[in-house]
Protein backbone atom coordinates (compact mmCIF):
# COMPACT_ATOMS: atom_id res chain seq x y z
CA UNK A 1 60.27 79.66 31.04
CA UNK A 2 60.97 80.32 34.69
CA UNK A 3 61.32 82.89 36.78
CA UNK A 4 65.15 84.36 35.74
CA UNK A 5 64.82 83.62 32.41
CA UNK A 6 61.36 85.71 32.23
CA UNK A 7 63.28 88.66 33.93
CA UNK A 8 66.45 88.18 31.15
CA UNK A 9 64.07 88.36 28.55
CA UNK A 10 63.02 91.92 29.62
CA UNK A 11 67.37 92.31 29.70
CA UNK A 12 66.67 92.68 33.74
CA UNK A 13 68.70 90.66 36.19
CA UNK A 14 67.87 89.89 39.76
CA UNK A 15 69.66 91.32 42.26
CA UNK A 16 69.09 88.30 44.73
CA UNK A 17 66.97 85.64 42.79
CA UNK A 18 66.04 83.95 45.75
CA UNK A 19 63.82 86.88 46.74
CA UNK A 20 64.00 89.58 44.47
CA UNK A 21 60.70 90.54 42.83
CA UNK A 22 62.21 93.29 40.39
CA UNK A 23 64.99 94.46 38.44
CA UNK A 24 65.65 97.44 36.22
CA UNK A 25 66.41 96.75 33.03
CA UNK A 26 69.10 98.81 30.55
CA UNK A 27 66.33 100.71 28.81
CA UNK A 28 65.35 102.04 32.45
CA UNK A 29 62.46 100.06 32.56
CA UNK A 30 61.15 98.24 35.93
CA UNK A 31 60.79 94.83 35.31
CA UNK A 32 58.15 93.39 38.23
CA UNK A 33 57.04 89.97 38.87
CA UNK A 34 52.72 90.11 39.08
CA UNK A 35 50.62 87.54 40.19
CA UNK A 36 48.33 86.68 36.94
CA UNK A 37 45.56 86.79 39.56
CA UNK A 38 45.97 90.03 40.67
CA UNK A 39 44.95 91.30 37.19
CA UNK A 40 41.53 92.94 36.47
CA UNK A 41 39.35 92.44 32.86
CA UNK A 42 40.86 94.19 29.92
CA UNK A 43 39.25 97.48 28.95
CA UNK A 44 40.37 97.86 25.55
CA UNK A 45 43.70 98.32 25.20
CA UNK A 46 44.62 98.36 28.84
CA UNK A 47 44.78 96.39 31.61
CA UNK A 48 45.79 96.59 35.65
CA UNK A 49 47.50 95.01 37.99
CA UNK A 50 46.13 95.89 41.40
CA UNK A 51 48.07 94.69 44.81
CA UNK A 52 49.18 95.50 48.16
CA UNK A 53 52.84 95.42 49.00
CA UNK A 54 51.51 94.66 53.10
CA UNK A 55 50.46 91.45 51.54
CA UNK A 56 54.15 89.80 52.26
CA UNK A 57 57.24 91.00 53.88
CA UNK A 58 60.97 89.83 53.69
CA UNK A 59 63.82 91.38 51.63
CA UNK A 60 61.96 91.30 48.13
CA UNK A 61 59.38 93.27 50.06
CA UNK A 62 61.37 96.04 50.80
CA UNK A 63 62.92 96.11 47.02
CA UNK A 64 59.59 96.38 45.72
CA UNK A 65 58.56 99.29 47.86
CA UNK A 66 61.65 101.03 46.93
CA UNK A 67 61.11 99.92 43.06
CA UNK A 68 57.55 101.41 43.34
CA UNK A 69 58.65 104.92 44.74
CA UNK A 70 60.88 105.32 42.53
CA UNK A 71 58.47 104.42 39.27
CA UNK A 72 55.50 106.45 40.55
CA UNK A 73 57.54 109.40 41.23
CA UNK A 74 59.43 109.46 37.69
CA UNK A 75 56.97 107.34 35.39
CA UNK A 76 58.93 104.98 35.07
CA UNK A 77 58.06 102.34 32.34
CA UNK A 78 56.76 98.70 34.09
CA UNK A 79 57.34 95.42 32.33
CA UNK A 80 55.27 92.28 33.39
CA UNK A 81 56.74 89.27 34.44
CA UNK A 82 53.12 87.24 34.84
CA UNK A 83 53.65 84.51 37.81
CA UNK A 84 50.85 81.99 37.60
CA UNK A 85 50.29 79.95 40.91
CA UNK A 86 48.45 76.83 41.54
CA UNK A 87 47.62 78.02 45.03
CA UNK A 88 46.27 81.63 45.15
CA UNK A 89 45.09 81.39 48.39
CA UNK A 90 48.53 80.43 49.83
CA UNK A 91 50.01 83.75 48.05
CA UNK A 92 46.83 85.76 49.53
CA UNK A 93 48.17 84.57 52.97
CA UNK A 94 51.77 85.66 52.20
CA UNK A 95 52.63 82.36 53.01
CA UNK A 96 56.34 81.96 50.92
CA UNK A 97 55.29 81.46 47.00
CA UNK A 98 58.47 79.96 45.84
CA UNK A 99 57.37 76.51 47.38
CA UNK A 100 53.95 76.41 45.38
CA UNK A 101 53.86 75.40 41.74
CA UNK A 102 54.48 78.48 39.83
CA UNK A 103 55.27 79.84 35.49
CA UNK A 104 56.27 82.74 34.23
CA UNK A 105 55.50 84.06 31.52
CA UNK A 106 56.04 88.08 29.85
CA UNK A 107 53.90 90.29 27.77
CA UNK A 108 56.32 91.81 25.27
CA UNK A 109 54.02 94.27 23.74
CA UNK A 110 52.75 95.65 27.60
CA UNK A 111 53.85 98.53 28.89
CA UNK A 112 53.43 99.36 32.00
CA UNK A 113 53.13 102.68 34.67
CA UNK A 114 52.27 103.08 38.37
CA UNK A 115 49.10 105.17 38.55
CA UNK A 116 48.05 104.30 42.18
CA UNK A 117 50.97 103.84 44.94
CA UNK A 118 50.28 104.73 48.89
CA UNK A 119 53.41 102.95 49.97
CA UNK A 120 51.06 100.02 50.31
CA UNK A 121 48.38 99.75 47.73
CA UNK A 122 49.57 99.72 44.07
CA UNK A 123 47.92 99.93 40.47
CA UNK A 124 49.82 99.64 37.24
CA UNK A 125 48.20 100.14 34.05
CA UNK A 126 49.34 98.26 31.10
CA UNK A 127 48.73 99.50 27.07
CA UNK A 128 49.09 96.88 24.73
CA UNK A 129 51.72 98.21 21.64
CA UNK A 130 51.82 96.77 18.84
């Protein structure tokens, strides 16, 4: 799937899709587009995403940061859109990811909070529902 149809699966649309990197969905969920290799091992039932926002900048920076204040401070539910990259390294850089070779896929049975968030550093835990 790519990248908008991942978010519409969630019922999220983009504000900008050109650089948006979340959306809220209906349900008041944050939907948030992860890089797959940003993920640690599974422990059990859970797994997390761990990132720093200082690792780009641009518009869809600035969304995110917002997006993350507001779903540490309320516990807001995450969704995962999972972005895949054949170039980690570029994305590492903050070089601009939508010129790599990227998929998307989603995790319908995540679900997702912020447990760590500086305004920088971020952690969000997934639980696997059944």
């Amino acid at each position: 799937m790519n990248y908008g149809e991942a978010f519409t699966r969630y019922g999220a649309a983009l504000r900008n899709p050109q650089w948006s990197v979340c959306a809220e969905n209906a349900k008041g969920e944050l939907v948030v587009s992860l890089w797959h290799h940003h993920f640690r091992k599974a422990v059990g039932n859970t797994i997390r995403c761990v990132g720093k926002a200082s690792r780009w900048s641009g518009p869809g920076n600035a969304e995110f940061r917002e997006s993350m204040n507001k779903a540490f401070e309320t516990n807001q539910v995450i969704r995962a859109v999972i972005a895949r990259t054949d170039n980690p390294n570029a994305v590492e850089r903050g070089e601009g990811a939508s010129k790599l070779k990227n998929t998307f896929s989603i995790k319908e049975d995540w679900f997702g909070k912020v447990v760590v968030w500086d305004g920088d550093t971020y952690e969000i835990e997934f639980e696997r529902r059944n």
